[in-house]
Protein backbone atom coordinates (compact mmCIF):
# COMPACT_ATOMS: atom_id res chain seq x y z
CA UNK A 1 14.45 -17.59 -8.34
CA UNK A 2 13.11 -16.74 -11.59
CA UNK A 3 14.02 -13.08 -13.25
CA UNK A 4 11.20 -13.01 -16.22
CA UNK A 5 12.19 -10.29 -18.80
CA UNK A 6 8.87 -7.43 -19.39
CA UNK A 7 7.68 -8.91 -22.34
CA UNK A 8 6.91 -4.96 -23.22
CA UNK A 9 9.51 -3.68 -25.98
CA UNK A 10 8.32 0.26 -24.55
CA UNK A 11 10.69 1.33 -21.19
CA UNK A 12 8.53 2.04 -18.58
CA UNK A 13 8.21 5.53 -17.24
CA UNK A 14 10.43 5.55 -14.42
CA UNK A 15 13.16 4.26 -16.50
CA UNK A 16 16.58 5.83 -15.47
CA UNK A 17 15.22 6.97 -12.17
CA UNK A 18 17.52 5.69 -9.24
CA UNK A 19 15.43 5.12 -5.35
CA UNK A 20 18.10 4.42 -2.51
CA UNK A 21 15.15 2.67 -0.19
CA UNK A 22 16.23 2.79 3.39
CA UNK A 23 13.32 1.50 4.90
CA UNK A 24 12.00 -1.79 6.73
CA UNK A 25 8.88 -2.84 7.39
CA UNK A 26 5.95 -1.76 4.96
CA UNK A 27 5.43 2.13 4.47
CA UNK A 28 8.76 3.03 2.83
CA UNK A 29 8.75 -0.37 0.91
CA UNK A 30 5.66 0.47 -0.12
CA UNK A 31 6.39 3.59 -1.86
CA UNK A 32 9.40 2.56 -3.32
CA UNK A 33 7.89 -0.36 -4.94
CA UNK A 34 6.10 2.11 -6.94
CA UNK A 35 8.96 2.93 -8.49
CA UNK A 36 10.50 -0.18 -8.80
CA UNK A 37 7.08 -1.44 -10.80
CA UNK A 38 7.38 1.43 -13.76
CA UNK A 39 11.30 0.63 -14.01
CA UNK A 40 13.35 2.71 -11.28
CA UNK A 41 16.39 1.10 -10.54
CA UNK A 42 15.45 0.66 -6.51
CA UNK A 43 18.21 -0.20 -4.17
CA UNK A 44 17.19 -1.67 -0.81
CA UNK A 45 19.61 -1.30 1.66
CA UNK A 46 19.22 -4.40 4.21
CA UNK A 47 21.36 -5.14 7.56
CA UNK A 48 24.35 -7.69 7.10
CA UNK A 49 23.09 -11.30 8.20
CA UNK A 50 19.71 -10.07 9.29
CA UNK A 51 18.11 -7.85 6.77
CA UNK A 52 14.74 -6.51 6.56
CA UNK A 53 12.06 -7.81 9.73
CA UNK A 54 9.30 -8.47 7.16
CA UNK A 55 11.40 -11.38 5.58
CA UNK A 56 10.09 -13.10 8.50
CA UNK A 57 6.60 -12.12 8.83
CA UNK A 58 3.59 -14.02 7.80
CA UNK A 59 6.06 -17.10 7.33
CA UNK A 60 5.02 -20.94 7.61
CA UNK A 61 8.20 -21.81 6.05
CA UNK A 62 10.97 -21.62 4.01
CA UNK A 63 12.93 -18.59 5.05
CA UNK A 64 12.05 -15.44 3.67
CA UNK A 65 8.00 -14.82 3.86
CA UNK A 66 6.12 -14.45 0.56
CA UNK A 67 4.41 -10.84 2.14
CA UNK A 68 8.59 -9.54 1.80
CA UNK A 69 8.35 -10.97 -1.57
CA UNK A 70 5.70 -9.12 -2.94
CA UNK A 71 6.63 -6.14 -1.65
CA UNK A 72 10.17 -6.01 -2.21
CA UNK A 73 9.63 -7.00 -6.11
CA UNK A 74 11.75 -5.61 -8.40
CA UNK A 75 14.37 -4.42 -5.97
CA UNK A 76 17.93 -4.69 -5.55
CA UNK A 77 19.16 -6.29 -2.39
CA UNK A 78 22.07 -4.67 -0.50
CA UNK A 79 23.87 -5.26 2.95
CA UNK A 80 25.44 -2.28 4.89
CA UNK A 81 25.67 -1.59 8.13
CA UNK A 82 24.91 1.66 9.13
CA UNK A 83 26.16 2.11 12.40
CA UNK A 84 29.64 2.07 10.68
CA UNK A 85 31.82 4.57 9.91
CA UNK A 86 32.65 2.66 6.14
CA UNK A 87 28.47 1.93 5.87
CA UNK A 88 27.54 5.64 6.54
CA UNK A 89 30.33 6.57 3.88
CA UNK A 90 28.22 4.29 1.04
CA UNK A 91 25.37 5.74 1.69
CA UNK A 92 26.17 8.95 0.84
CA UNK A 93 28.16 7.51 -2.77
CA UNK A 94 25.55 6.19 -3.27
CA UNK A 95 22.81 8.89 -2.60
CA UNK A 96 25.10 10.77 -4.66
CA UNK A 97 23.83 8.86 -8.12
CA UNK A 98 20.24 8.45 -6.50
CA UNK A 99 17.36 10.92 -7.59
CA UNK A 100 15.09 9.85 -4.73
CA UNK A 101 15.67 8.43 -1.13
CA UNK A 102 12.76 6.79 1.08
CA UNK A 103 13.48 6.12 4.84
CA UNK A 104 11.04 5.29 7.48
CA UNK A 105 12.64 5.36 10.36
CA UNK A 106 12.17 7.04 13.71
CA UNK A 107 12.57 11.06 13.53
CA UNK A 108 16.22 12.04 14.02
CA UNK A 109 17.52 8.67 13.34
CA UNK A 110 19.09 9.78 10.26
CA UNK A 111 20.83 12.93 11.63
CA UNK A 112 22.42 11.03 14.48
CA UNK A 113 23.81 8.22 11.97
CA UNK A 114 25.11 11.80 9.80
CA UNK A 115 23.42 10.95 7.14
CA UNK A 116 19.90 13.68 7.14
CA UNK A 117 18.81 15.96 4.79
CA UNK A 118 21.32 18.34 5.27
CA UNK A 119 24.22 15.67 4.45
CA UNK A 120 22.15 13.62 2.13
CA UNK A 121 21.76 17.21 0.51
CA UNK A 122 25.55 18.35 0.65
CA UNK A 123 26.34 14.98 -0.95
CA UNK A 124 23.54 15.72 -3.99
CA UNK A 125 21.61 18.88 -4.17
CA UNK A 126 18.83 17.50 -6.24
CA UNK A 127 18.18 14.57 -4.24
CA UNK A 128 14.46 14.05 -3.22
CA UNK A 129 14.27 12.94 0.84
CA UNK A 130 11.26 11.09 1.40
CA UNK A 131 10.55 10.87 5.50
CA UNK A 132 7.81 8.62 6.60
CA UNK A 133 7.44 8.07 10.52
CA UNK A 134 4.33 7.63 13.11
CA UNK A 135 3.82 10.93 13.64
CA UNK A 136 5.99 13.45 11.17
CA UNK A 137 8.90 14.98 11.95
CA UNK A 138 7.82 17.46 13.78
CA UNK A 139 5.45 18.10 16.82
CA UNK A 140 5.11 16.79 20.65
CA UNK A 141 5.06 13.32 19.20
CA UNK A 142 7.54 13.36 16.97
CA UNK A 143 9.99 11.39 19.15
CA UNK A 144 6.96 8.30 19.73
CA UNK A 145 7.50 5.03 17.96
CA UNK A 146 4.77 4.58 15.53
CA UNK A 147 3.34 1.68 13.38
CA UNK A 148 1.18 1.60 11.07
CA UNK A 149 -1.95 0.10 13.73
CA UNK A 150 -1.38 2.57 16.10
CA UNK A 151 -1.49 5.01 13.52
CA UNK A 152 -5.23 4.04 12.23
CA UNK A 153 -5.95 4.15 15.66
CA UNK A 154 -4.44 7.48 16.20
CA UNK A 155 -6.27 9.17 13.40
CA UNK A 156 -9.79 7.67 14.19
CA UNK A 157 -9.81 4.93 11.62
CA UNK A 158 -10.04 1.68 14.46
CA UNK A 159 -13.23 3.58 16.46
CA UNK A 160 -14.99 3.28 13.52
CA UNK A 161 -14.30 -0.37 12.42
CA UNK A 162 -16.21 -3.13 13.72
CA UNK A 163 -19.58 -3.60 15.84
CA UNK A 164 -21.49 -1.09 17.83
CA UNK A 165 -21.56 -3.46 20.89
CA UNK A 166 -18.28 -5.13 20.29
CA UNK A 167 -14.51 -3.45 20.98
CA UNK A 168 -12.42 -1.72 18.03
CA UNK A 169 -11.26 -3.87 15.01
CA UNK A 170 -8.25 -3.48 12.83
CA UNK A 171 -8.44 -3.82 9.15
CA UNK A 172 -6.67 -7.29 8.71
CA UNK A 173 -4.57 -5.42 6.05
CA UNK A 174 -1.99 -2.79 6.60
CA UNK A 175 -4.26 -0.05 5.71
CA UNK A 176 -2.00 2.93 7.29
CA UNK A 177 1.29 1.60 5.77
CA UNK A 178 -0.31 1.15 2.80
CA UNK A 179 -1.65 4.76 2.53
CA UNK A 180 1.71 6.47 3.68
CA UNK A 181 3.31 4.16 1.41
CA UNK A 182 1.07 5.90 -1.61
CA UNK A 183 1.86 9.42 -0.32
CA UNK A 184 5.38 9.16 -0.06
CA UNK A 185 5.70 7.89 -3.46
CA UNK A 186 3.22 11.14 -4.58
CA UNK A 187 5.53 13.79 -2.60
CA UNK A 188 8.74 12.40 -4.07
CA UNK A 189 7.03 12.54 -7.98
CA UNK A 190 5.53 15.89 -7.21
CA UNK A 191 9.01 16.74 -5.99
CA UNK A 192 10.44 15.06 -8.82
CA UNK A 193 8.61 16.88 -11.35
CA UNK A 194 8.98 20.30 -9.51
CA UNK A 195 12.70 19.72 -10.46
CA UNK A 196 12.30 18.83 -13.30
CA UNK A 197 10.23 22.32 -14.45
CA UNK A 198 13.20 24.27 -12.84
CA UNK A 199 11.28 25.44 -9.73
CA UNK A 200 13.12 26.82 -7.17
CA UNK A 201 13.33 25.33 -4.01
CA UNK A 202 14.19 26.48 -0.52
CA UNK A 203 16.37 24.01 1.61
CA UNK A 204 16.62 20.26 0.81
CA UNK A 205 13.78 18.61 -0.95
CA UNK A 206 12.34 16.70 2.05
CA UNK A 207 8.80 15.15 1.85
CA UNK A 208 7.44 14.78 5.74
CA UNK A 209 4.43 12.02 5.72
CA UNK A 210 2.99 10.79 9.12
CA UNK A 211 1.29 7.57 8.96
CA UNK A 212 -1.53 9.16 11.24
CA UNK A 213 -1.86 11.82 8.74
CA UNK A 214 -2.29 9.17 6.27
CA UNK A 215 -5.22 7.92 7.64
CA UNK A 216 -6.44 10.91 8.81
CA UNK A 217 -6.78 11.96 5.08
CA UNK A 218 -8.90 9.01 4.14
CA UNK A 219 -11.51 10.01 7.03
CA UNK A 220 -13.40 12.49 5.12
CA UNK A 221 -15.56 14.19 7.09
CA UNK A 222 -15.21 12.91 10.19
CA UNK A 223 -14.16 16.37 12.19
CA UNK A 224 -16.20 18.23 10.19
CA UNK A 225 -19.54 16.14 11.14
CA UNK A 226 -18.85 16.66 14.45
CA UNK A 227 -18.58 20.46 14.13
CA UNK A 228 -21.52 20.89 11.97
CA UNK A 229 -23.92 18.47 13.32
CA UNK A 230 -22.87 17.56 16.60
CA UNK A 231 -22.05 13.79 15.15
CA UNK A 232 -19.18 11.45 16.39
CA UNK A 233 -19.34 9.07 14.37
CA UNK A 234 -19.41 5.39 15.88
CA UNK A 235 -18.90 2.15 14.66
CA UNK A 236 -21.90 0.68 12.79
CA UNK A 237 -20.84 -2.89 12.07
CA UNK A 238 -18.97 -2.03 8.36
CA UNK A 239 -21.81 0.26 6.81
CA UNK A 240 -20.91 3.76 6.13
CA UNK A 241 -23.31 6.57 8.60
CA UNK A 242 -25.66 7.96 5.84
CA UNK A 243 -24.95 5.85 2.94
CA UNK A 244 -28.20 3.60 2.71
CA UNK A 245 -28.59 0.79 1.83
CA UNK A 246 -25.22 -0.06 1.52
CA UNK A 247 -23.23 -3.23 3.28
CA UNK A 248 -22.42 -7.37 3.15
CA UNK A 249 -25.92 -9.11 2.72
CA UNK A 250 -26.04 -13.28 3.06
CA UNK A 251 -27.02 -15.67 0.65
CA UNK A 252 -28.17 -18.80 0.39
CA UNK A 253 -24.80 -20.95 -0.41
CA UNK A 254 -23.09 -19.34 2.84
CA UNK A 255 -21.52 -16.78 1.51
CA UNK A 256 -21.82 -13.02 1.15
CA UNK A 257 -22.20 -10.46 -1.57
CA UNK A 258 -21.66 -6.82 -0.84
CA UNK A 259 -24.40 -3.87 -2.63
CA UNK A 260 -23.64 -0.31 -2.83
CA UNK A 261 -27.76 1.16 -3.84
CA UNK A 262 -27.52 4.23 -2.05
CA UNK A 263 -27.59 6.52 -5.04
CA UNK A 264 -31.15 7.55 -5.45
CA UNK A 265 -31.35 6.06 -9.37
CA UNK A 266 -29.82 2.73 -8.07
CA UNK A 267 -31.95 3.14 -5.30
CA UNK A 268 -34.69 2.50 -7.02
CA UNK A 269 -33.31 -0.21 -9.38
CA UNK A 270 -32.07 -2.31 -6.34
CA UNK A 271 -35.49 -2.32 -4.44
CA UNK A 272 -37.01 -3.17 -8.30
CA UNK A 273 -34.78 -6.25 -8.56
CA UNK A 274 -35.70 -7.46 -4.92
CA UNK A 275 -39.49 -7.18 -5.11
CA UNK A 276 -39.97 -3.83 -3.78
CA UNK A 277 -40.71 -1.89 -6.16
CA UNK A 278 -43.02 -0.17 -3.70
CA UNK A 279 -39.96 1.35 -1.36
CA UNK A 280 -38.44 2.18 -4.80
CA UNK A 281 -41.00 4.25 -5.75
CA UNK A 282 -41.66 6.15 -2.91
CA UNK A 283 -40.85 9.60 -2.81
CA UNK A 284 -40.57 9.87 1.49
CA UNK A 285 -37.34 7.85 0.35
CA UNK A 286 -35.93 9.64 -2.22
CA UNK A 287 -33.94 11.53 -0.26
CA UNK A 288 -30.70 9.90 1.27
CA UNK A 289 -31.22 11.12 4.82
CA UNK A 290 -35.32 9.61 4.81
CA UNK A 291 -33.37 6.09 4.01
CA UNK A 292 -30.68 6.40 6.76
CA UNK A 293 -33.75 6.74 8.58
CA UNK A 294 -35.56 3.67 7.58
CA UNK A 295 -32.04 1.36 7.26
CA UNK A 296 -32.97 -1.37 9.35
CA UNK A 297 -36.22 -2.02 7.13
CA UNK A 298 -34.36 -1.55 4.15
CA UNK A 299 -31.68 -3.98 4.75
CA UNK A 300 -34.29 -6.47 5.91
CA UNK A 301 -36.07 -6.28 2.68
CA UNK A 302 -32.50 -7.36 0.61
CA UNK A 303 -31.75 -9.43 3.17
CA UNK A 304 -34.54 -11.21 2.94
CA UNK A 305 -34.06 -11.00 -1.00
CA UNK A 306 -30.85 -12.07 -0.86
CA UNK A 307 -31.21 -15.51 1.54
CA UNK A 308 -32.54 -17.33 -0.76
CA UNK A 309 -30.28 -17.23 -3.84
CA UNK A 310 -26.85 -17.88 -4.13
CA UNK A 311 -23.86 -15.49 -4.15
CA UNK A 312 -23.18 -15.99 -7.64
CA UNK A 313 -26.80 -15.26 -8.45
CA UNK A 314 -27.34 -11.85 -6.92
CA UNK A 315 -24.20 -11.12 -8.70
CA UNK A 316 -25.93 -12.03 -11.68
CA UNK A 317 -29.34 -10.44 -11.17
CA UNK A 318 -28.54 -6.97 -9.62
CA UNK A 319 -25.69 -6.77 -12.19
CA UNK A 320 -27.99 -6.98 -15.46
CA UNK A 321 -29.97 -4.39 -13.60
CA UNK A 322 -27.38 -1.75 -13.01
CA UNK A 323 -26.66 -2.30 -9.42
CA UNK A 324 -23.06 -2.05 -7.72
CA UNK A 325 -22.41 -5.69 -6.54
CA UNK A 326 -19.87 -7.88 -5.98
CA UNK A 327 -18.92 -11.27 -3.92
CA UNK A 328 -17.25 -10.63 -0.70
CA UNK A 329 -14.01 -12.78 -1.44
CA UNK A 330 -11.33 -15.07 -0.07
CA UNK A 331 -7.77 -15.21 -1.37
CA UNK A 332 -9.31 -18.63 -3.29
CA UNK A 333 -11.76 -16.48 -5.20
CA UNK A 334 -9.81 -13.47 -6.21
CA UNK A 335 -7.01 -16.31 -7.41
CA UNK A 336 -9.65 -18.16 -9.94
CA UNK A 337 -11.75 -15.31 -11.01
CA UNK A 338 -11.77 -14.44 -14.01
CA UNK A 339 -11.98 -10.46 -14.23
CA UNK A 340 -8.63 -10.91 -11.81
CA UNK A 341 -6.75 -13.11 -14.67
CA UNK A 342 -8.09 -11.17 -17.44
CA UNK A 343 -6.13 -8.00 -16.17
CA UNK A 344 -2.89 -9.42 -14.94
CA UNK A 345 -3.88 -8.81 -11.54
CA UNK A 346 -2.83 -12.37 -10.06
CA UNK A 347 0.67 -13.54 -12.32
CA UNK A 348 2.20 -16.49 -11.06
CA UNK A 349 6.05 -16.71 -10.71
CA UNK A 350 8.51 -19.06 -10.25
CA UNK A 351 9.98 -18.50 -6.49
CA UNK A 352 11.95 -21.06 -3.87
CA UNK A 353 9.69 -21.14 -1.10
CA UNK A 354 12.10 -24.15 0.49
CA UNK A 355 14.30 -25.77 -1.68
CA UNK A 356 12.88 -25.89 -5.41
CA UNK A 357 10.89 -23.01 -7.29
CA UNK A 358 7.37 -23.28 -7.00
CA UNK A 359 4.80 -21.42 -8.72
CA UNK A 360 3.29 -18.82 -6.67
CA UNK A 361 0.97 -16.38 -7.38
CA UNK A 362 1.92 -12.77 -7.16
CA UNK A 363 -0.13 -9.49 -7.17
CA UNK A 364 0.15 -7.50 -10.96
CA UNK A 365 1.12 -4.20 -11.30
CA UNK A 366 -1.33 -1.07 -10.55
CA UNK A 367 -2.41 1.63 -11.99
CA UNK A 368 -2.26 0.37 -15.54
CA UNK A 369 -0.45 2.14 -17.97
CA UNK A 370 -1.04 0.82 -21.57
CA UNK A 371 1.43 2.84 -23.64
CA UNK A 372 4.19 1.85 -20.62
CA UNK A 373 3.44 -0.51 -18.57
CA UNK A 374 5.45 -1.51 -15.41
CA UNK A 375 6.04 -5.25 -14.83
CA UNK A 376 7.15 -7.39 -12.12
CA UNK A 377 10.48 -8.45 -13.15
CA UNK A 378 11.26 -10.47 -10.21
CA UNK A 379 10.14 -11.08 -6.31
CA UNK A 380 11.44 -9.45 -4.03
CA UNK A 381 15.62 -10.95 -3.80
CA UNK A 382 18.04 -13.25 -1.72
CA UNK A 383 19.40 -10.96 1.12
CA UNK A 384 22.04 -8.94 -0.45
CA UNK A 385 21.53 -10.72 -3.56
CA UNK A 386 23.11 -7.78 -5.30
CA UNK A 387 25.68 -6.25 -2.94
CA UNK A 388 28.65 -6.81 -5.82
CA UNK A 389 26.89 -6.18 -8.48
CA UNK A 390 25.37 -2.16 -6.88
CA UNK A 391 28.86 -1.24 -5.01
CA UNK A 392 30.45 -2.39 -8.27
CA UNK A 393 28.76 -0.83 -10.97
CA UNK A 394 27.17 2.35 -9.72
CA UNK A 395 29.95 3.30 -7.04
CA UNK A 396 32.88 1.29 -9.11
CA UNK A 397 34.53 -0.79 -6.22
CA UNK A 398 36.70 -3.64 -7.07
CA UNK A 399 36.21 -7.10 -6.17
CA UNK A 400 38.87 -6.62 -3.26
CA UNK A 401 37.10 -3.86 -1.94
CA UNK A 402 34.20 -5.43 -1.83
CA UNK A 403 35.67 -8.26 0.01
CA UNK A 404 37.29 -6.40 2.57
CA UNK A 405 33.92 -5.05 3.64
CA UNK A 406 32.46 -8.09 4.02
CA UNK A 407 35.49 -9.32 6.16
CA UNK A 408 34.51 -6.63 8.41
CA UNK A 409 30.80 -6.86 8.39
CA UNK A 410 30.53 -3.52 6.85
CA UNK A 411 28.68 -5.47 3.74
């Protein structure tokens, strides 16, 4: 597998930051890849022979799935077992050189293995913990195993997704991972940063983030509608209650764009474009609640606009005129579109899918820093690709050391 060097000569910001990642699956991963994309030395710790489930998820073939790839970039590969004695013992060495550590497993899993905040503490005072579980480490469900579905499902996201007269959907991403993934990375900089202004701190620095909670945050208003108005809000087939007209309208080549003209100016420069200028100009429609009203009509009128020209056309003609649009897209069009390419969004790589590299297109690096950037240095590695190389260097065992552990399935 290909290592490119960052072609930037600037470090990236997390430069000299160490992440001891003891997570599987997708939250914790996700956060820590954060770091490991602006620089942070990230070490994943994987079990001996079997390492992290995701390796095998999403996987047609060869034997570690490109979804573990992506987002295990940048990351050094470990083995320990940590229901050893010898295992345990690393972790802590290791936590003791580490300025952050991510785990995402099941509340009180750490404290029974000897190695929670109170030990990861005693072994390094100004260690950050970040905790990510189903439902937080505290409260009736605490002790529930929790993924990152049930969680969106939990926290209201699922009864809102998908057709009035149809069942719930899921996103067919990992949108609760995902989201815990970005707030554990933001409690252990905001943590990070606390420390680093000298404020004081009672008891170890321990971010708690629920995946429920997660999702819960990106619901808005949903608890507050139903106080105020009476409203539960229902599923309405992908269109947001209130925001008119806004959704996925067909076109002519079989495929779909999706326009956002619910602001009251684009409004009126949407209905201009389609050949009603008459709804935009009328004032009983100015107001956003008077076109929630009249949605069906309105999204027959674009429909009926957009039917008979292709995607790539109503792109074209409610883009000149100021409108929020934009093709609904497969994997194939994000890959050869331009705008993608032009920002290093889709970088291709040299990886072994089987037996010889291939080139495969990877995800780039986000948010974009100009002044220093991250990079993605390399997919994510061989199972304990760098055991020797991390118990070595940062904790200084020898190569008969090393060995031993391995003998016993420690490493």
């Amino acid at each position: 597998m290909a290592h490119p060097k960052s072609a930037s000569q600037v470090d990236p910001p997390l430069s000299g930051f160490r992440v001891l990642e003891l997570g599987n699956f997708i939250a914790a991963p996700f956060a820590s890849r954060i770091f490991a994309d602006f620089g942070a030395e990230v070490v994943k710790i994987e079990r001996p022979g079997a390492g992290d489930e995701l390796r095998g998820w999403r996987r047609s073939r060869g034997s570690t799935s490109m979804m573990f790839r992506t987002i295990a970039r940048n990351k050094k590969s470990i083995t320990l077992d940590l229901r050893t004695d010898e295992g345990r013992e690393l972790v802590l060495d290791l936590a003791r050189s580490c300025d952050v550590v991510i785990e995402n497993f099941r509340p009180g899993t750490l404290e029974r293995w000897g190695l929670g905040p109170e030990e990861l503490t005693a072994a390094n005072p100004d260690v950050v913990l970040v905790r990510i579980s189903g439902y937080g480490q505290t409260g009736p469900y605490r002790d529930r195993a929790g993924f990152g579905g049930v969680a969106e499902a939990f926290a209201g996201l699922r009864q809102v997704t998908g057709h009035p007269d149809r069942p719930p959907v899921r996103p067919a991403a990992p949108i609760g991972d995902a989201l815990a993934g970005l707030y554990g990375a933001i409690s252990a900089l905001m943590l990070l940063l606390a420390r680093a202004h000298g404020r004081p701190h009672v008891g170890p620095r321990v971010a708690d983030v629920a995946l429920y909670e997660s999702v819960f945050m990106a619901m808005e208003s949903l608890v507050p509608d139903m106080d105020a108005y009476g409203e539960i809000r229902r599923r309405t087939a992908g269109n947001l209650p209130g925001v008119v007209p806004s959704g996925v309208y067909p076109t002519s080549d079989g495929q779909s764009v999706m326009i956002a003209g619910n602001s009251s100016g684009v409004f009126g420069r949407l209905m201009a474009a389609v050949g009603r200028p008459d709804l935009g100009e009328d004032p009983a429609l100015a107001d956003g609640s008077a076109r929630d009203a009249r949605e069906s009509e309105l999204d027959a009128a674009i429909s009926d606009w957009t039917r008979r020209r292709t995607a790539p056309e109503v792109v074209e003609v409610l883009g000149t005129a100021g409108v929020p649009v934009g093709p609904v897209y497969d994997a194939a069009g994000i890959a050869e579109d331009p705008h993608f390419q032009a920002r290093d969004m889709v970088r291709p790589l040299k990886v072994v899918v089987e037996e010889a590299p291939e080139e495969i297109r990877f995800p780039g690096v986000v948010p974009r820093l100009p002044g220093a950037p991250g990079d993605v240095r390399w997919v994510g590695p061989e199972l304990g690709e760098h055991t020797g190389e991390v118990l070595g260097g940062v904790l200084g065992l020898d190569a008969d050391r090393i060995a031993a552990l391995r003998a016993k399935g420690v490493v």
